[in-house]
Protein backbone atom coordinates (compact mmCIF):
# COMPACT_ATOMS: atom_id res chain seq x y z
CA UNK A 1 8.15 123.76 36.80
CA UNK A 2 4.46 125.08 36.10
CA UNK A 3 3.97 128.45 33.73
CA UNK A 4 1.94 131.42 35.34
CA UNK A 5 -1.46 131.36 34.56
CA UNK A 6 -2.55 134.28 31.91
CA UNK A 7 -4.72 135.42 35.52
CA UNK A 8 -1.57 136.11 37.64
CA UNK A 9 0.00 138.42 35.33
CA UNK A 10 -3.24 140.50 35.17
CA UNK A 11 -3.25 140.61 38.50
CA UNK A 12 0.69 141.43 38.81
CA UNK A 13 0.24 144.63 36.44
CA UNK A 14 -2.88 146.04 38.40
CA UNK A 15 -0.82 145.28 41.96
CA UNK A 16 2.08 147.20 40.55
CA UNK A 17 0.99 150.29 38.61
CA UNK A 18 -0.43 152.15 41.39
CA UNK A 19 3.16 151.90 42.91
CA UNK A 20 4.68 153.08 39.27
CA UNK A 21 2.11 156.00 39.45
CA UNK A 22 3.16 156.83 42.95
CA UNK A 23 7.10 156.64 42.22
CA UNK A 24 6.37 158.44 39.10
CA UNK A 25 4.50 161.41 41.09
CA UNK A 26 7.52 161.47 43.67
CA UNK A 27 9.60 162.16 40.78
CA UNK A 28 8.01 165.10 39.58
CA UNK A 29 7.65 166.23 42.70
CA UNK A 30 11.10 166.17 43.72
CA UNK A 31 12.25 168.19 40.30
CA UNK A 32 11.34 171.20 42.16
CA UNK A 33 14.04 172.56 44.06
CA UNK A 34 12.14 174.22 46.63
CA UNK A 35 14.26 177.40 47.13
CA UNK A 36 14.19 179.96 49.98
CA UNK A 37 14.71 183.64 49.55
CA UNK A 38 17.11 185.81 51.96
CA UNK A 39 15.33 187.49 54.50
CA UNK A 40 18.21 189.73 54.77
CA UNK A 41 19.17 190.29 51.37
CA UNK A 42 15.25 191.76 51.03
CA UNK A 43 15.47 193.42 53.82
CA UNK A 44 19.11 195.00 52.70
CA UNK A 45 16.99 195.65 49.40
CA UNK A 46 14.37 198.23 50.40
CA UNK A 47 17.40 199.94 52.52
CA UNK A 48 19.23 200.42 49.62
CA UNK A 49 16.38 201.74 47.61
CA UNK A 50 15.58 203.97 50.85
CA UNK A 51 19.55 205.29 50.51
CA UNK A 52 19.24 206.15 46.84
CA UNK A 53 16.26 207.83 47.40
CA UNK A 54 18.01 209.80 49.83
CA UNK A 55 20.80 210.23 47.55
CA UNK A 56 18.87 211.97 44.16
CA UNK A 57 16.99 213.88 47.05
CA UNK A 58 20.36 215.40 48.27
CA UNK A 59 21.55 216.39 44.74
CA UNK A 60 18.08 218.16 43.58
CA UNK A 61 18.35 219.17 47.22
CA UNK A 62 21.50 221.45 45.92
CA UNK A 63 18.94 222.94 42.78
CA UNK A 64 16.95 225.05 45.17
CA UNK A 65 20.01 226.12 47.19
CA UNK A 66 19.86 229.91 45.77
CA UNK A 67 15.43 230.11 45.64
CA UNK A 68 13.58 231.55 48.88
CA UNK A 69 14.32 229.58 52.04
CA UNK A 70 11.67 227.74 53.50
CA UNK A 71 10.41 227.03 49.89
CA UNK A 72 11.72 223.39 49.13
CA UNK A 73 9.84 222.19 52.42
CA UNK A 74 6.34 223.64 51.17
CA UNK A 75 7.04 221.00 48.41
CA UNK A 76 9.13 217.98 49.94
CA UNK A 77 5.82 215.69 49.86
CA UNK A 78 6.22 216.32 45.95
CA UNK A 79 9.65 215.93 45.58
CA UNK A 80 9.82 212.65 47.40
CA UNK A 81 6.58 211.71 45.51
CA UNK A 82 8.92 212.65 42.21
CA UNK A 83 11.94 210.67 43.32
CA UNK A 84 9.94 207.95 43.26
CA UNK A 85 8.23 207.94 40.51
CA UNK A 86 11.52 208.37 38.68
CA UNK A 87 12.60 204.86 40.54
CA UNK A 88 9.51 203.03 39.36
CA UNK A 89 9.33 204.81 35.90
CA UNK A 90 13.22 203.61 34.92
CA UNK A 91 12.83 200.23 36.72
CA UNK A 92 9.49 198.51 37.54
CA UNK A 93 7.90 199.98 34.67
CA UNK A 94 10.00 198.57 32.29
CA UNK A 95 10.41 195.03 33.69
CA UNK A 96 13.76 196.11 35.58
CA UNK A 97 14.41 195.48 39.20
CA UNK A 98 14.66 198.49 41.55
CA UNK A 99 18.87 199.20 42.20
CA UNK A 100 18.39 197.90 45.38
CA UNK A 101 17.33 194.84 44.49
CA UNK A 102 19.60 194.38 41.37
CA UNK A 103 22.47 194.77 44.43
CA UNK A 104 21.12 192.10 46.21
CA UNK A 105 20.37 189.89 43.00
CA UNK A 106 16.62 189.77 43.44
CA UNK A 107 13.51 190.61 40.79
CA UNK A 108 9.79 190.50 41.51
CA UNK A 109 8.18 187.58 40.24
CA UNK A 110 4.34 186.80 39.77
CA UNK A 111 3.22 184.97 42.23
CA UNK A 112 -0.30 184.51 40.89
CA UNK A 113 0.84 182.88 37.16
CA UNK A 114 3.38 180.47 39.01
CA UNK A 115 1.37 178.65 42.13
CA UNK A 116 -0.78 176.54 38.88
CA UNK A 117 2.11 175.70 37.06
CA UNK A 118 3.72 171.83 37.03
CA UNK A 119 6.95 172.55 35.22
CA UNK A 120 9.13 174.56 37.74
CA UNK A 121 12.20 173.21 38.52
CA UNK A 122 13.81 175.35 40.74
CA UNK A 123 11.52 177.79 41.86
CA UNK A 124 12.62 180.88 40.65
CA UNK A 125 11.37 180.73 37.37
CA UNK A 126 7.89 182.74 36.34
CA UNK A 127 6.90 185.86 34.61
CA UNK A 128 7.40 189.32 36.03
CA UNK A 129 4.23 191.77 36.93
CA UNK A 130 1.77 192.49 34.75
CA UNK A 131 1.00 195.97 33.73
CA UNK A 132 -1.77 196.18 36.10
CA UNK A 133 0.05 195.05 39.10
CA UNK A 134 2.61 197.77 37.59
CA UNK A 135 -0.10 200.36 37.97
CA UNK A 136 -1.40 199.01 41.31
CA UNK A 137 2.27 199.43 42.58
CA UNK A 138 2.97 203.09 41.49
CA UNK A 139 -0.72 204.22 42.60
CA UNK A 140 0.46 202.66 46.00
CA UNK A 141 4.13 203.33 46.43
CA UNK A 142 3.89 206.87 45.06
CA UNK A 143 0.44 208.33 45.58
CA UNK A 144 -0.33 206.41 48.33
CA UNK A 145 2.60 207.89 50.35
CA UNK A 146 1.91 211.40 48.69
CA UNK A 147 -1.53 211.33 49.81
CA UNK A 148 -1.07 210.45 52.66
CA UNK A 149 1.78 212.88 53.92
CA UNK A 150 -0.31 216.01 52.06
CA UNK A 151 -3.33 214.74 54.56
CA UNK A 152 -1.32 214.66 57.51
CA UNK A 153 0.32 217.94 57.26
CA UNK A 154 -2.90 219.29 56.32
CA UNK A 155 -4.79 218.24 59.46
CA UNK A 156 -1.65 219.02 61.17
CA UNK A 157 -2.09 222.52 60.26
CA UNK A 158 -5.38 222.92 60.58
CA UNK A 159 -5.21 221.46 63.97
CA UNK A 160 -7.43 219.00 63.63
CA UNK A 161 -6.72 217.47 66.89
CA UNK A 162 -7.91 220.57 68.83
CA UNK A 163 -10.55 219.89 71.48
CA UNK A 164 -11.92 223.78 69.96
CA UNK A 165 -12.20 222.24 66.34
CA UNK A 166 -15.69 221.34 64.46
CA UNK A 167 -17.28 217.95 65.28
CA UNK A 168 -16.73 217.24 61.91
CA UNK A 169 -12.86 218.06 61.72
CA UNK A 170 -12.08 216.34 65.68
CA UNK A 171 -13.89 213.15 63.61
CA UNK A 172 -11.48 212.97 60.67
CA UNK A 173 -8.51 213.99 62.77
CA UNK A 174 -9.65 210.45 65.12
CA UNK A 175 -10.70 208.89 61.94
CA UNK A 176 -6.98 209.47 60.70
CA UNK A 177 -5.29 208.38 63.61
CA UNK A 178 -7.46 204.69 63.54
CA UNK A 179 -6.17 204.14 60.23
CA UNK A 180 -2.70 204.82 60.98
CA UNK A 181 -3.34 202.80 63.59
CA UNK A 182 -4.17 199.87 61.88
CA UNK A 183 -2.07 200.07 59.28
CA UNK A 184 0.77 200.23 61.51
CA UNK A 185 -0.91 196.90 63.23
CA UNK A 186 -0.98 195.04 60.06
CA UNK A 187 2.62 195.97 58.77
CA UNK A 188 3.14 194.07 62.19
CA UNK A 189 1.79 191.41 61.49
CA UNK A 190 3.26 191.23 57.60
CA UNK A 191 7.28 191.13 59.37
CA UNK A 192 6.14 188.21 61.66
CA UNK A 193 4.93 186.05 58.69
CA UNK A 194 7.76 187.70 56.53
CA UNK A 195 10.32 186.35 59.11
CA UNK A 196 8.52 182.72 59.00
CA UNK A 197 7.94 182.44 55.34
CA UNK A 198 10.20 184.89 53.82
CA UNK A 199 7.81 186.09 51.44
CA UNK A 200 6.44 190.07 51.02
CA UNK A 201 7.99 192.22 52.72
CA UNK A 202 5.52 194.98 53.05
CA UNK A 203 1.61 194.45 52.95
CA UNK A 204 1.79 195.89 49.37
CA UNK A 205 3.98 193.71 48.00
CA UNK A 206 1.38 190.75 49.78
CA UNK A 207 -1.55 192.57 48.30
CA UNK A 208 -0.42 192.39 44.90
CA UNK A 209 1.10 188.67 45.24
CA UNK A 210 4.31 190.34 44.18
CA UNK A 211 7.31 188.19 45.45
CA UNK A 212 10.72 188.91 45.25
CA UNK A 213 13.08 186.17 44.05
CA UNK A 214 16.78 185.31 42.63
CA UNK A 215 17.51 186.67 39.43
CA UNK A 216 20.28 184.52 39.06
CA UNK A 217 20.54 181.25 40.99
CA UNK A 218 23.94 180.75 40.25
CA UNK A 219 25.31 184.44 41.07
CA UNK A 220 26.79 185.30 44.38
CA UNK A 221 27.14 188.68 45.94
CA UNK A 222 29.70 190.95 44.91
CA UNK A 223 31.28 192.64 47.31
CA UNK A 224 33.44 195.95 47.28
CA UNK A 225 35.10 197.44 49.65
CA UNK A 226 36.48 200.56 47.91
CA UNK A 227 33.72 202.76 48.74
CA UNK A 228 34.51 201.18 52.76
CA UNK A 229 38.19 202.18 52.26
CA UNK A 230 37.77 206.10 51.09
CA UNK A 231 35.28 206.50 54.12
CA UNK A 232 38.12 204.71 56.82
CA UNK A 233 40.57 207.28 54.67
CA UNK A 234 38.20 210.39 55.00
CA UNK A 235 37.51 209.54 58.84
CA UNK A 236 41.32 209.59 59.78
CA UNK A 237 41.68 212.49 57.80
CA UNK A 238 38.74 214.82 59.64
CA UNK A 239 40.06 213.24 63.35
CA UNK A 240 43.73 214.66 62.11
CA UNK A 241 41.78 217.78 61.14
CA UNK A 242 40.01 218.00 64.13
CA UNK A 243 43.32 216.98 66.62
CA UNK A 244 45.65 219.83 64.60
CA UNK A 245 43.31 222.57 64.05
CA UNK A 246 42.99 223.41 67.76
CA UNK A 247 46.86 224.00 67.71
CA UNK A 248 47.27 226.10 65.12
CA UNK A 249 47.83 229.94 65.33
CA UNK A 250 45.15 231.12 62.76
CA UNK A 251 47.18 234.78 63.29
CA UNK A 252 50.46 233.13 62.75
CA UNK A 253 48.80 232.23 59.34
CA UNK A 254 47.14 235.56 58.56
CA UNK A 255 50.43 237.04 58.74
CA UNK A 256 52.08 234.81 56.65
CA UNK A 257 49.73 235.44 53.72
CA UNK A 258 48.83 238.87 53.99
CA UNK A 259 51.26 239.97 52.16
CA UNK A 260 49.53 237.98 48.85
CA UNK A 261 46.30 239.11 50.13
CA UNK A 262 44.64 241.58 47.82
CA UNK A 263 42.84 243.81 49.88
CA UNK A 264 46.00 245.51 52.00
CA UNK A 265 43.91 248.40 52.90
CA UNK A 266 41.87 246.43 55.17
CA UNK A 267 44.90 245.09 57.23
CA UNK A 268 46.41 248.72 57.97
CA UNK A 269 43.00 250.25 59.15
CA UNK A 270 42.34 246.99 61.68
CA UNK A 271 39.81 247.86 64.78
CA UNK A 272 41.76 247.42 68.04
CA UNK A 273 38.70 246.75 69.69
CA UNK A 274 38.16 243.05 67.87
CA UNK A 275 39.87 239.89 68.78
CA UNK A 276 42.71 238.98 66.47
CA UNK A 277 42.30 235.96 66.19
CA UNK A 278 38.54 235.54 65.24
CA UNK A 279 38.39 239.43 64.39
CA UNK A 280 35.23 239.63 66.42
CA UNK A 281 33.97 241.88 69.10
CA UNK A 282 34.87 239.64 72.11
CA UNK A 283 31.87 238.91 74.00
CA UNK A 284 34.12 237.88 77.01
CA UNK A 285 36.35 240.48 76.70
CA UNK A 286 40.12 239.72 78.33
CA UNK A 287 43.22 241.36 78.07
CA UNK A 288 46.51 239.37 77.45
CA UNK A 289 49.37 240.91 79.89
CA UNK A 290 51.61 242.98 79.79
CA UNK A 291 50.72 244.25 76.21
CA UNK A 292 46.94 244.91 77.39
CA UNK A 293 45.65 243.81 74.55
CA UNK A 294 42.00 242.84 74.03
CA UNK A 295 41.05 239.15 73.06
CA UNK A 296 37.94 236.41 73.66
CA UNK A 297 38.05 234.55 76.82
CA UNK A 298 38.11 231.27 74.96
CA UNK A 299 40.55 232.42 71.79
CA UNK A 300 42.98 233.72 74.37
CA UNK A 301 42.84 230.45 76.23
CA UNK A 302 42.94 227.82 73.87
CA UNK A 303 45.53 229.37 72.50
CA UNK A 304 47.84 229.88 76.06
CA UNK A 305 47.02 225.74 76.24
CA UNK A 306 47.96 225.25 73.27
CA UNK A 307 51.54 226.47 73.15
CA UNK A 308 52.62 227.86 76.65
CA UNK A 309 54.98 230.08 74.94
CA UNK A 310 51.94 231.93 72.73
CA UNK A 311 52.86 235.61 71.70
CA UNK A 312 50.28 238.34 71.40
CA UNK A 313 49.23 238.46 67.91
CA UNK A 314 49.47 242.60 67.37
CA UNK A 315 52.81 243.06 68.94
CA UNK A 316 54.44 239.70 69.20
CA UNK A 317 55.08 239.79 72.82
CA UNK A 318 54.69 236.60 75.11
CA UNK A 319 52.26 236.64 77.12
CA UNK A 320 52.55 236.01 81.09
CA UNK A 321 48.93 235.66 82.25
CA UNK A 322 45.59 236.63 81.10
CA UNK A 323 42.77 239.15 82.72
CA UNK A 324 39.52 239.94 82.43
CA UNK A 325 38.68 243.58 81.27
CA UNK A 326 38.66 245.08 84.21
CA UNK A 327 39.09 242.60 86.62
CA UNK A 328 42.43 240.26 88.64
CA UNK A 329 44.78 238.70 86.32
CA UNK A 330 44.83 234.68 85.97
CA UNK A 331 48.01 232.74 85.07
């Protein structure tokens, strides 16, 4: 048996590091877990933060009930423009996600400060946005929008569009209308790549290489279905509302609590030219026979449907057929 020669194992080591190196590499590269985002959990994300919006809009909606009508829609562009700054200020702002996306278990992650780094391991990892990206996204989001709606509603008023109009106003109005154009091109194009890659859903979020991302790897979706049960329970209730209400004798119940109605002075000086049952003037005026008294067409009739043994609501006597003032009695 001969030894090696002090040559071979030289040669040995150089023949097998570059494989160590490469194994080595593979390694590395296979510690990061690459991870892909929900399309519809971003996507179920922006609707929620749409329905929110919608939501605080409704309640300040209910501040301006009692001011002069028509005034809340000179200044909707600024209330929406509000609502949303309130959203950004109380989540973005302050490194928060929006509560949309903290439903959906999502955050915005910086795109930019992650792509050079070597030690992710799962790919969710990586700073949040930086205050200018911050800024970027509130002078887009918010004034962008604002701006935007104050221009159109602007030229839309000034009528712009006119054929009569300056050069100089017909140029804007056409100048408008290519940029919404475009814009509306490119958010195009953004949903097909978003619905390849999964990455930015709107062309600001691309813009600003803000990407949204697990908060949580290890958290799954809650799911509650109490809010899904009181809307089943309201439903039945307004189709039992709607299917009894018909059948009811509103008179039947006027009668029954006048006597704990306050004003009695009202009942004893009733006009016996209005309907009894919606105490209106009848605008298709019929009489119920043989007690000739007046009613609406469609307040006598539903009511003769309803129960075919209806009594006239002034002098409680049943009623045989029904004719219009002045004309041939119907059964």
């Amino acid at each position: 048996m001969t030894l090696p020669s002090h040559d071979a194992w030289i040669h040995t080591s150089h023949t097998l590091l570059p494989r160590w190196k490469s194994l080595s590499l593979l390694s590395h590269q296979q510690s990061t877990l690459p991870i892909s985002i929900s399309r519809v959990n971003q996507v179920d994300a922006a609707r929620l933060d749409v329905e929110m919006s919608a939501m605080l809009k409704e309640q300040l909606v209910k501040v301006f009930l009692l001011m002069k009508p028509g005034m809340l829609f000179q200044y909707e562009a600024e209330l929406d423009a509000f609502l949303e700054f309130l959203i950004w200020r109380f989540s973005i702002w302050v490194d928060k996600p929006t509560p949309g996306i903290a439903l959906m278990n999502l955050r915005y992650r910086d795109e930019r400060a992650v792509e050079p780094r070597d030690k992710v391991r799962t790919g969710l990892e990586g700073p949040g946005l930086t205050v200018a990206q911050k800024l970027w996204y509130c002078v887009a989001t918010v004034g962008g929008q604002y701006i935007w709606a104050r221009l159109q509603s602007f030229s839309a008023f000034r009528r712009w569009g006119d054929t009569e109009q300056r050069p100089l106003a017909r140029r804007l109005w056409i100048l408008i209308q290519r940029i919404e154009g475009i814009y509306r091109a490119a958010s195009f194009g953004n949903l097909l790549i978003f619905l390849c890659t999964g990455r930015y859903r709107n062309l600001i979020e691309r813009a600003l290489r803000a990407r949204l991302v697990y908060g949580s790897p290890n958290m799954n979706r809650a799911v509650s279905f109490e809010y899904m049960n009181r809307q089943l329970v309201w439903n039945e209730f307004s189709e039992m509302l709607l299917l009894l209400l018909p059948l009811l004798n509103s008179s039947s119940v006027k009668n029954l609590l006048r006597p704990f109605s306050k004003d009695k002075s009202s009942g004893s000086a009733e006009d016996g030219t209005a309907c009894p049952i919606c105490q209106a003037t009848p605008t298709i005026p019929y009489v119920a026979l043989p007690c000739q008294h007046r009613y609406c067409y469609y307040c006598l009739r539903t009511r003769c449907a309803a129960a075919p043994s209806f009594r006239c609501s002034r002098c409680s006597e049943p009623v045989v057929a029904m004719q219009r003032l002045g004309g041939v009695p119907t059964e």
